[in-house]
N, C-alpha and C. Protein backbone atom coordinates (compact mmCIF):
# COMPACT_ATOMS: atom_id res chain seq x y z
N UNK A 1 0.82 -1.19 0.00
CA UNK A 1 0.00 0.00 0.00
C UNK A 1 0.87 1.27 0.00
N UNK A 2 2.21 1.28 0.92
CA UNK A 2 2.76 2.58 1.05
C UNK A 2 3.41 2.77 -0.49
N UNK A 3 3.89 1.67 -1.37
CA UNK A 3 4.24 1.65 -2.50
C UNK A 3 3.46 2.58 -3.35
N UNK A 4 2.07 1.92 -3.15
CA UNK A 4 0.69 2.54 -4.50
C UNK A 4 1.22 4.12 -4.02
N UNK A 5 0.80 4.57 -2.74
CA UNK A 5 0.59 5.96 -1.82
C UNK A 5 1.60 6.82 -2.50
N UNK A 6 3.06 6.36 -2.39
CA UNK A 6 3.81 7.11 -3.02
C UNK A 6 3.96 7.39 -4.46
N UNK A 7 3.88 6.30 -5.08
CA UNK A 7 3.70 6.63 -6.68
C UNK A 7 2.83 7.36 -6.76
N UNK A 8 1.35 7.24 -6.31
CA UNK A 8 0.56 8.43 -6.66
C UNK A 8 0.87 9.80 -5.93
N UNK A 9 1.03 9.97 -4.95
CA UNK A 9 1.64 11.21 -4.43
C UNK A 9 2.94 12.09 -5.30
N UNK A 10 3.71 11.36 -5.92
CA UNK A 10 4.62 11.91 -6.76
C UNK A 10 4.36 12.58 -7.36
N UNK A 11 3.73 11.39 -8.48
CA UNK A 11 3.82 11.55 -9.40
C UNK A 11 2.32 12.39 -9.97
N UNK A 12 1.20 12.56 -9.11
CA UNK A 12 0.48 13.47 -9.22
C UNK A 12 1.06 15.13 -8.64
N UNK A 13 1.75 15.07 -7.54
CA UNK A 13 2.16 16.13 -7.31
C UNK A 13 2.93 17.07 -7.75
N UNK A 14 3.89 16.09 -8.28
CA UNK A 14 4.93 16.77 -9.35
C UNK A 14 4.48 17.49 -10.76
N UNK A 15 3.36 16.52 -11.55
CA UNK A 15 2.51 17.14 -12.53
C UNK A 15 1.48 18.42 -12.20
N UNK A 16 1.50 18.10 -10.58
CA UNK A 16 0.47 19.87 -10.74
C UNK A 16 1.26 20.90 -10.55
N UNK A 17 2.60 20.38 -9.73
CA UNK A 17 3.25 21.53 -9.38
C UNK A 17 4.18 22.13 -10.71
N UNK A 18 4.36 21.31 -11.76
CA UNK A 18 4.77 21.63 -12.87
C UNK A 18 4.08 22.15 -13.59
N UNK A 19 2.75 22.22 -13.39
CA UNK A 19 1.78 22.73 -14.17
C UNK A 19 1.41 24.39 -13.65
N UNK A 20 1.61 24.46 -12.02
CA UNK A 20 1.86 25.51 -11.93
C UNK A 20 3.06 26.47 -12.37
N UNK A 21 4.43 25.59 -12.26
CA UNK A 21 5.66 26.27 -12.76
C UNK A 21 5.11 26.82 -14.49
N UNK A 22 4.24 26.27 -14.72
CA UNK A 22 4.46 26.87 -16.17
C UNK A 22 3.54 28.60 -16.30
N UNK A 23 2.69 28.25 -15.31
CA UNK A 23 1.64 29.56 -15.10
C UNK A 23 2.43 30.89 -14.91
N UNK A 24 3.61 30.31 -14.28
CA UNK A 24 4.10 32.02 -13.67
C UNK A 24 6.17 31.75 -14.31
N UNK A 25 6.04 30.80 -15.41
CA UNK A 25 7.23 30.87 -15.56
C UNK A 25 7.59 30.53 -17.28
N UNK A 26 8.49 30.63 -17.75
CA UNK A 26 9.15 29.92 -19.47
C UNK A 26 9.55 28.44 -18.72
N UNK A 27 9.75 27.91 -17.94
CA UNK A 27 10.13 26.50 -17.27
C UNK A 27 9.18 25.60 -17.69
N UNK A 28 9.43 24.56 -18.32
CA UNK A 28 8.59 23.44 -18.65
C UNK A 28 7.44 23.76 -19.56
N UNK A 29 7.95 24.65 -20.73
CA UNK A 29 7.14 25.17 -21.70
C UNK A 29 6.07 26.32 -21.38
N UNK A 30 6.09 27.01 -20.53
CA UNK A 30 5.41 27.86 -20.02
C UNK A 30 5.39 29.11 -21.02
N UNK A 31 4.39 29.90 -20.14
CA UNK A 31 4.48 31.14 -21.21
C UNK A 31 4.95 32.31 -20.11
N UNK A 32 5.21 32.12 -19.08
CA UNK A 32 5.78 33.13 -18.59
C UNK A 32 4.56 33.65 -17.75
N UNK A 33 4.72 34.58 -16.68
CA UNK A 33 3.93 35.35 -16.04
C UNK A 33 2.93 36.19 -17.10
N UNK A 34 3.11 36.55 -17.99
CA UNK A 34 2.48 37.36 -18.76
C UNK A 34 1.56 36.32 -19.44
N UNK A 35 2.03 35.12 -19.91
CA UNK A 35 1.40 33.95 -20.53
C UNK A 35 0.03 33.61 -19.69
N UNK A 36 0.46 33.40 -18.43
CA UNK A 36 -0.20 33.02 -17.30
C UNK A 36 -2.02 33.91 -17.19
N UNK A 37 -0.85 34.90 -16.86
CA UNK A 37 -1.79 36.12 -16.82
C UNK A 37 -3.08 36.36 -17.78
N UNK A 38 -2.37 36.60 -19.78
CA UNK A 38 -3.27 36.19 -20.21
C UNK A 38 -4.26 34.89 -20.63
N UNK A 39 -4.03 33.72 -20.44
CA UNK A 39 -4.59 32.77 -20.03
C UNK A 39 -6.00 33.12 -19.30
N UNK A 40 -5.26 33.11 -18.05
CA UNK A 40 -6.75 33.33 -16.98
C UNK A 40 -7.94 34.51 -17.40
N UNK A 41 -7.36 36.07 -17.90
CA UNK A 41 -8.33 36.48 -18.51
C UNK A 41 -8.73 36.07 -19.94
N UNK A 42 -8.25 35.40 -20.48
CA UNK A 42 -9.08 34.26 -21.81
C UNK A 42 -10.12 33.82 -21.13
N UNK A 43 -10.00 33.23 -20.06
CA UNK A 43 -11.33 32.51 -19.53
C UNK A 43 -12.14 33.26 -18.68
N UNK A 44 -11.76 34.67 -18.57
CA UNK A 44 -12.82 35.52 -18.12
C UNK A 44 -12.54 35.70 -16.49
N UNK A 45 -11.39 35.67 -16.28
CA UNK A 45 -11.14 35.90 -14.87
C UNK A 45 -10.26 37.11 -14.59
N UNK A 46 -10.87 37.91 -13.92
CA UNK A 46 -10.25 39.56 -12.90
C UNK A 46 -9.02 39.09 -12.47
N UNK A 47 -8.30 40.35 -12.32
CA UNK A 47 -7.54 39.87 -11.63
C UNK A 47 -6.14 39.74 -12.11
N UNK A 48 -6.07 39.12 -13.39
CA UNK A 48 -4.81 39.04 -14.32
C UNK A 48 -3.82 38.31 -13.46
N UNK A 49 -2.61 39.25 -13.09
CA UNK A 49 -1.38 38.99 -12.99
C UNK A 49 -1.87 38.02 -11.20
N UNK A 50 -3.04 38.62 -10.80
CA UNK A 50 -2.33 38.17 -9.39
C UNK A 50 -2.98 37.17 -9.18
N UNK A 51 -4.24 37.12 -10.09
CA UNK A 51 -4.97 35.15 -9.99
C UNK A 51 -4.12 34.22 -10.76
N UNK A 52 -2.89 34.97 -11.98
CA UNK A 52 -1.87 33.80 -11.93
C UNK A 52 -1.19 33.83 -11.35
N UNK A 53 -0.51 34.12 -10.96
CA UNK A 53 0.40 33.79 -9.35
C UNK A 53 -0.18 33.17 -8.35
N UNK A 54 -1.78 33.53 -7.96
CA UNK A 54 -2.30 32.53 -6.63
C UNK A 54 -2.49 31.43 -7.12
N UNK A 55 -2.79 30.84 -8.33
CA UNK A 55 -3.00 29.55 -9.03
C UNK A 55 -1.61 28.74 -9.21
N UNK A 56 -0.87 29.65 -9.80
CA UNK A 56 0.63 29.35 -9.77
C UNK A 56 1.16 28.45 -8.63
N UNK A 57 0.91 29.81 -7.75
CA UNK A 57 1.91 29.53 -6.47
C UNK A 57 0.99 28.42 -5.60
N UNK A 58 -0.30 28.39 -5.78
CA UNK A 58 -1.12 27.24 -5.38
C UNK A 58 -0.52 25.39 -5.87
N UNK A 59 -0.61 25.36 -7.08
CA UNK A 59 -0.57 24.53 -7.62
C UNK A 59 1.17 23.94 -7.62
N UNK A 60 2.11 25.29 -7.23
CA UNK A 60 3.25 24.73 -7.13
C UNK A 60 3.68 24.21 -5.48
N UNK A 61 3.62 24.90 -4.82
CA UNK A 61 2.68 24.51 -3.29
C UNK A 61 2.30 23.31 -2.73
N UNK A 62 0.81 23.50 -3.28
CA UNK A 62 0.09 21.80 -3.04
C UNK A 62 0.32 20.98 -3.58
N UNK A 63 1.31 20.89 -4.65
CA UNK A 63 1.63 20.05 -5.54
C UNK A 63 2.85 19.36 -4.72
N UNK A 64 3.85 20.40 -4.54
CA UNK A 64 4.94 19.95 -3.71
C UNK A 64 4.67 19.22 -2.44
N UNK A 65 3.90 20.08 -1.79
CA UNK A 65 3.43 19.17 -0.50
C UNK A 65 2.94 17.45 -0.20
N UNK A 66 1.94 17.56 -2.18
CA UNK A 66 1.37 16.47 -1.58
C UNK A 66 2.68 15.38 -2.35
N UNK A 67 3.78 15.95 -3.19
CA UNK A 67 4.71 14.65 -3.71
C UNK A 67 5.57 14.13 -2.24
N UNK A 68 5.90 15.27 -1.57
CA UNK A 68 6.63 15.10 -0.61
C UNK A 68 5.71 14.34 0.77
N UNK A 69 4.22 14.12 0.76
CA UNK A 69 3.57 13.95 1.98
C UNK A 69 3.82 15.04 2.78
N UNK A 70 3.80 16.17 2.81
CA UNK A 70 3.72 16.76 4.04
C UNK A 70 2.98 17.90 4.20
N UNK A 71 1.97 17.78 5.45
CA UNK A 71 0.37 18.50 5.64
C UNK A 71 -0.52 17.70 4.38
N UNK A 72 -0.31 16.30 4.41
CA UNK A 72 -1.16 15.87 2.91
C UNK A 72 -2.74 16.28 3.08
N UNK A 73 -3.52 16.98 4.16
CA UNK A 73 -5.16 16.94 3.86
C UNK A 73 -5.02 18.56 3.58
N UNK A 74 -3.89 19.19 4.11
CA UNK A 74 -4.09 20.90 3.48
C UNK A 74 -3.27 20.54 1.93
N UNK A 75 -2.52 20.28 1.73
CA UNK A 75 -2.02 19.98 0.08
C UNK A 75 -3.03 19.69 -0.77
N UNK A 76 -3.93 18.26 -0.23
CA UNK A 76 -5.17 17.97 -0.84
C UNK A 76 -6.34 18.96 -1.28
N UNK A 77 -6.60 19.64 -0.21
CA UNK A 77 -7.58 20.99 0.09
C UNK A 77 -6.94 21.92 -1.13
N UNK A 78 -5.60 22.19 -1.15
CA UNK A 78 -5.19 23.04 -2.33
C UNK A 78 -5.38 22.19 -3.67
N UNK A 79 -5.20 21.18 -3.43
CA UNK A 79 -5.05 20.68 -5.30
C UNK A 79 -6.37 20.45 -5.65
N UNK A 80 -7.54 20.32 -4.97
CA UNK A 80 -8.57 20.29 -4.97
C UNK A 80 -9.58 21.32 -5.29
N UNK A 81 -8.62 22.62 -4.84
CA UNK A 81 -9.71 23.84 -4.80
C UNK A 81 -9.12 24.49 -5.89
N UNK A 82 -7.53 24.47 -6.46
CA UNK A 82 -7.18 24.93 -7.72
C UNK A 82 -7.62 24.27 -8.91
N UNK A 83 -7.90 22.69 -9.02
CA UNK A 83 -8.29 21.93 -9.94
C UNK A 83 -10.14 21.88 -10.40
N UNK A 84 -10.41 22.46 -8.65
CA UNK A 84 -12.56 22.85 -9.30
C UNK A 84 -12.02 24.26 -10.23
N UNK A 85 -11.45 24.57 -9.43
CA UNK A 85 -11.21 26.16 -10.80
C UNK A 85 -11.10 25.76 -12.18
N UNK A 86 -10.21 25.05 -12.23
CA UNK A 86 -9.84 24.00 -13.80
C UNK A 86 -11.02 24.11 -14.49
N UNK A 87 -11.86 22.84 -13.51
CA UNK A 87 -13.30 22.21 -13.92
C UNK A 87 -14.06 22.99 -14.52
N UNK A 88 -14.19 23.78 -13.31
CA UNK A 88 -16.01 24.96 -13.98
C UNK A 88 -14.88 25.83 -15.70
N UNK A 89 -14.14 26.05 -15.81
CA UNK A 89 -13.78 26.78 -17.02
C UNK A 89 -13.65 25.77 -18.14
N UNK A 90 -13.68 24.46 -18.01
CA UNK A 90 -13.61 23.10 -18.60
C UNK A 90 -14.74 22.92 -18.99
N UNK A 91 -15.64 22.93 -18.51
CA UNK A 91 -16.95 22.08 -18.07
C UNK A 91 -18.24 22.53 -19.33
N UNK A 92 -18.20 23.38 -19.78
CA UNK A 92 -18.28 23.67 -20.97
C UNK A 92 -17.92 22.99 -22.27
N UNK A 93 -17.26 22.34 -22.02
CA UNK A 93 -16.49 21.60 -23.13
C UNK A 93 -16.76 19.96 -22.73
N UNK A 94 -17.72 19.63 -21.99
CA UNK A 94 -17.96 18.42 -21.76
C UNK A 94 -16.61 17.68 -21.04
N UNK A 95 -16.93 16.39 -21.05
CA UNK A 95 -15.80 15.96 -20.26
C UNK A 95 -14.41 15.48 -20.85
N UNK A 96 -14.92 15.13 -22.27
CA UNK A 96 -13.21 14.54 -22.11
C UNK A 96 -12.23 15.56 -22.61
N UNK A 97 -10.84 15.20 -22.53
CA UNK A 97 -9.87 15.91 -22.88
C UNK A 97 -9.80 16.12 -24.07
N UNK A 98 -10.34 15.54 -24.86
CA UNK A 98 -9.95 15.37 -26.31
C UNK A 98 -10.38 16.78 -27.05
N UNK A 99 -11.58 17.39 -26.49
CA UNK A 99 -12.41 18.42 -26.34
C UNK A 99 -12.30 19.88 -25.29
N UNK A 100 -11.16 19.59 -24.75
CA UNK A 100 -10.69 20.72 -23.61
C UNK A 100 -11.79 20.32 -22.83
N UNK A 101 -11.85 19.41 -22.68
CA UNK A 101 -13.14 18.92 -21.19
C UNK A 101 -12.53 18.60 -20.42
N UNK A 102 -13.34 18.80 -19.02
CA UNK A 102 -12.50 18.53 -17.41
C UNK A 102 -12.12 17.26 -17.13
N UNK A 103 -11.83 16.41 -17.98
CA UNK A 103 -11.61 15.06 -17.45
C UNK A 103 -10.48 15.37 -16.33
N UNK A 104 -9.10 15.51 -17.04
CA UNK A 104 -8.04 15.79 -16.54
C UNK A 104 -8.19 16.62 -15.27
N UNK A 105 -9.01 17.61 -15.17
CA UNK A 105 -9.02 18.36 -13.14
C UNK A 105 -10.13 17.50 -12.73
N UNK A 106 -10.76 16.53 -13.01
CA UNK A 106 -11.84 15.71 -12.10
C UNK A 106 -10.93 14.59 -11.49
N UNK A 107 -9.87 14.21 -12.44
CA UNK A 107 -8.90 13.08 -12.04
C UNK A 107 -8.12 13.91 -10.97
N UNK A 108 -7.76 14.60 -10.79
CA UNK A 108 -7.18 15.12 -9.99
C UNK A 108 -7.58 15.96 -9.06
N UNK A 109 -8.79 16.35 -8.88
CA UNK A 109 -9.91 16.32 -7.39
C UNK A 109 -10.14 15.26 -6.74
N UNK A 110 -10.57 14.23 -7.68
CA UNK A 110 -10.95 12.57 -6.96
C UNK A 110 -9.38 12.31 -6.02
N UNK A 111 -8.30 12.21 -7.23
CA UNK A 111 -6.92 12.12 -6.34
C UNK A 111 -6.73 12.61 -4.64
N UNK A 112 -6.96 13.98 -4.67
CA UNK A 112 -6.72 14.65 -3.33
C UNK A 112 -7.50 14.06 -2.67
N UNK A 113 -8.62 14.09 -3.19
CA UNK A 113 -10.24 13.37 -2.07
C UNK A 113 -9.44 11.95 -1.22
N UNK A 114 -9.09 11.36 -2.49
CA UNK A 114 -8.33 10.08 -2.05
C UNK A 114 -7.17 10.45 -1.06
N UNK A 115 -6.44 10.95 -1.01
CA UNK A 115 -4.76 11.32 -0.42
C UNK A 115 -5.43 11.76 0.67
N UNK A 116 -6.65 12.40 0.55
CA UNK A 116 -7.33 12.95 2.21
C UNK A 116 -7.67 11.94 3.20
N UNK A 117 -8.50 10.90 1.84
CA UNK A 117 -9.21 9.51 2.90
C UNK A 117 -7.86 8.66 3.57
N UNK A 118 -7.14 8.53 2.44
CA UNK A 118 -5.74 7.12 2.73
C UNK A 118 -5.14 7.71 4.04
N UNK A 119 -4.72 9.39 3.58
CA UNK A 119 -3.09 9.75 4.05
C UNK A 119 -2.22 9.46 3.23
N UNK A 120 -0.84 10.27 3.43
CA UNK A 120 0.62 10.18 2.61
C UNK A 120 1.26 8.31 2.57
N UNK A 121 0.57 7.89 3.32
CA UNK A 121 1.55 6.53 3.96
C UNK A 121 2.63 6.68 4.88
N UNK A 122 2.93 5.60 4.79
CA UNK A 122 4.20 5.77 5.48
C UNK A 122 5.69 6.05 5.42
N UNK A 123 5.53 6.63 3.86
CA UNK A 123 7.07 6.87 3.17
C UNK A 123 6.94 8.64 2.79
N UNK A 124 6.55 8.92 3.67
CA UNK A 124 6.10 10.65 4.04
C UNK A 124 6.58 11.74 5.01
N UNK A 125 6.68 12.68 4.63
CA UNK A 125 7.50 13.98 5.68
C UNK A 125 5.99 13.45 7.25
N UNK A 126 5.08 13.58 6.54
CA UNK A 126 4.15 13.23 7.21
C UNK A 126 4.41 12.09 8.41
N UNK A 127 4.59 11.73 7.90
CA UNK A 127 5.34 10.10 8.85
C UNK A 127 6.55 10.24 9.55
N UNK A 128 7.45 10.91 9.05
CA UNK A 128 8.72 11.10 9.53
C UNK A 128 8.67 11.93 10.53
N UNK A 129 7.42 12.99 10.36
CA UNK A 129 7.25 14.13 11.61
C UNK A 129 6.50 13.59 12.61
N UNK A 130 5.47 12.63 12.86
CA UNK A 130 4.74 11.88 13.49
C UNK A 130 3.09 12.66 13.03
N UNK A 131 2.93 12.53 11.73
CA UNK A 131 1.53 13.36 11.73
C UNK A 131 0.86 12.78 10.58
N UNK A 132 0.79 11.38 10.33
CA UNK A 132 0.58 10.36 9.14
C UNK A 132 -0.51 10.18 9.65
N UNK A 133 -1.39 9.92 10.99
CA UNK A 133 -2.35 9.38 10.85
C UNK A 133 -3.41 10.47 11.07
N UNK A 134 -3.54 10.71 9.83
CA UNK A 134 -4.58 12.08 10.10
C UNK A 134 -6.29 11.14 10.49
N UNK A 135 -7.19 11.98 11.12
CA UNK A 135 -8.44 11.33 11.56
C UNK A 135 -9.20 11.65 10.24
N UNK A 136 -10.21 10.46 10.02
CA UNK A 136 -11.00 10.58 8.96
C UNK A 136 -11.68 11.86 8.69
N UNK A 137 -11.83 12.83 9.77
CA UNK A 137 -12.82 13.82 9.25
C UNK A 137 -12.09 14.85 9.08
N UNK A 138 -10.65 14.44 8.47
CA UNK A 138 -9.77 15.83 7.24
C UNK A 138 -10.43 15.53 5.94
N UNK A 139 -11.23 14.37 5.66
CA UNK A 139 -11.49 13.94 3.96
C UNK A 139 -12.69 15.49 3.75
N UNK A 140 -13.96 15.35 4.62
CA UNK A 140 -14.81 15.98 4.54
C UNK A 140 -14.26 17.97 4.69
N UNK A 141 -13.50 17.90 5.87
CA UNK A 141 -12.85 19.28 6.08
C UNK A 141 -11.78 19.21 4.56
N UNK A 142 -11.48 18.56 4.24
CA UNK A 142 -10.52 19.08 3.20
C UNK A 142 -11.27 19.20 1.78
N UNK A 143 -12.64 18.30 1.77
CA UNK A 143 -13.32 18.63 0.10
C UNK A 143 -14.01 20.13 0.53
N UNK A 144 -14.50 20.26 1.66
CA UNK A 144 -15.13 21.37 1.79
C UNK A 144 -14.46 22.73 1.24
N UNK A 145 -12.93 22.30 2.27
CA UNK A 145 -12.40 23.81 1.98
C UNK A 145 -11.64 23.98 0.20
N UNK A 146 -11.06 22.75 -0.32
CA UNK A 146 -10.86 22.87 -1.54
C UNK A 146 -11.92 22.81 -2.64
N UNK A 147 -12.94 22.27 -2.98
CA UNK A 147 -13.81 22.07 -3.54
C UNK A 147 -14.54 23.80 -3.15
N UNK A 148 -14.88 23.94 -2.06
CA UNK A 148 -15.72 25.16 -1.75
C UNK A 148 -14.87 26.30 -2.08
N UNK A 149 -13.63 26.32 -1.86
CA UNK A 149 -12.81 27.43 -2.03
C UNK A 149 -12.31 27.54 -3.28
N UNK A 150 -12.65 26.18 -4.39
CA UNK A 150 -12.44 26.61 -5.97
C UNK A 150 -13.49 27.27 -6.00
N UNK A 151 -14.88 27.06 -6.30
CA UNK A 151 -16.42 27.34 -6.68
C UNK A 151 -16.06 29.04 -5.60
N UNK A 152 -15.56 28.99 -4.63
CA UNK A 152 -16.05 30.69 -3.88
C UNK A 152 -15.45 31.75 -5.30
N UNK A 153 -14.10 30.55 -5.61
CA UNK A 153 -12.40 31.41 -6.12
C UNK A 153 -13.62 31.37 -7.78
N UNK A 154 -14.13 31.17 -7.64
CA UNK A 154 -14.90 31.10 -9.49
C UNK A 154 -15.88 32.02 -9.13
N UNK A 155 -16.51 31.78 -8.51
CA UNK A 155 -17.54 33.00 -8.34
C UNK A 155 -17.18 34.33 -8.02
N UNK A 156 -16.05 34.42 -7.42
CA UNK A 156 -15.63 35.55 -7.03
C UNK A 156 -14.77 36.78 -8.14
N UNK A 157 -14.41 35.93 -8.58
CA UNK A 157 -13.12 36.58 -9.66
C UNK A 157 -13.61 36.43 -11.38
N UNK A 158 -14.49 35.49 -11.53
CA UNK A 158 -14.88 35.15 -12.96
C UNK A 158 -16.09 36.48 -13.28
N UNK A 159 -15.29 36.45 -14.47
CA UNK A 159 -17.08 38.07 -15.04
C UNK A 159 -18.12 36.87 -15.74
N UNK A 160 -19.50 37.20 -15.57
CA UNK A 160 -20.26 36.88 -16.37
C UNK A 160 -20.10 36.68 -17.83
């Protein structure tokens, strides 16, 4: 099990947090802060420069946290609440990828949901600090605040 835990913790974490490096950087094909920037108002979001950087710095963040295990139900809560953002600007486009549909940020909401229920395992900063066995009711506190805090972060910042 700690085997599965870590491969997915990586190797999901590393892909969001790279995905943020590209929002606010030329690193890993990016377009740069300015790239970033216009991006998010393409999809109709206020804000410009500094909702790419909080997405950025979100996604590079919770991404890191959750490859490394450590605070995995607040990492979760972030990759969760940057990836509903994904969704609702996706979601339009139906689901699959093939179509710019949310498949790809639903796989990776379910993920965190999961990393919230399991925990990091036992091959985790989490573990190493003594704070691996988180109690079941971070799954529910952590969809709330990521899930609720994408949908607040969409309602709040997106124009009609």
């Amino acid at each position: 099990m700690n085997t599965g835990l870590l491969l997915l913790r990586v190797v999901a974490g590393l892909l969001i947090a790279g995905h943020g490096v590209q929002k606010v950087s030329f690193h890993l094909g990016g377009s740069g802060l300015a790239g970033g920037t216009a991006e998010f108002r393409g999809d109709g979001f206020l804000g410009g420069r500094l909702t790419a950087l909080a997405a950025g710095g979100t996604q590079i963040g919770a991404g890191l946290f959750l490859a490394f295990g450590l605070l995995t139900p607040l990492a979760c809560a972030g990759v969760m609440g940057v990836m509903t953002v994904a969704l609702t600007v996706k979601r339009p486009h139906g689901l699959w990828v093939q179509h710019d549909g949310y498949e790809y940020p639903l796989v990776l909401v379910v993920i965190g949901a999961a990393l919230a229920a399991t925990g990091p395992g036992d091959w985790s900063l989490d573990h190493l600090l003594g704070l691996a066995h988180w109690p079941l009711w971070w799954l529910p506190a952590a969809v709330v605040a990521g899930v609720g805090g994408g949908l607040g972060t969409r309602f709040a910042l997106h124009r009609a």
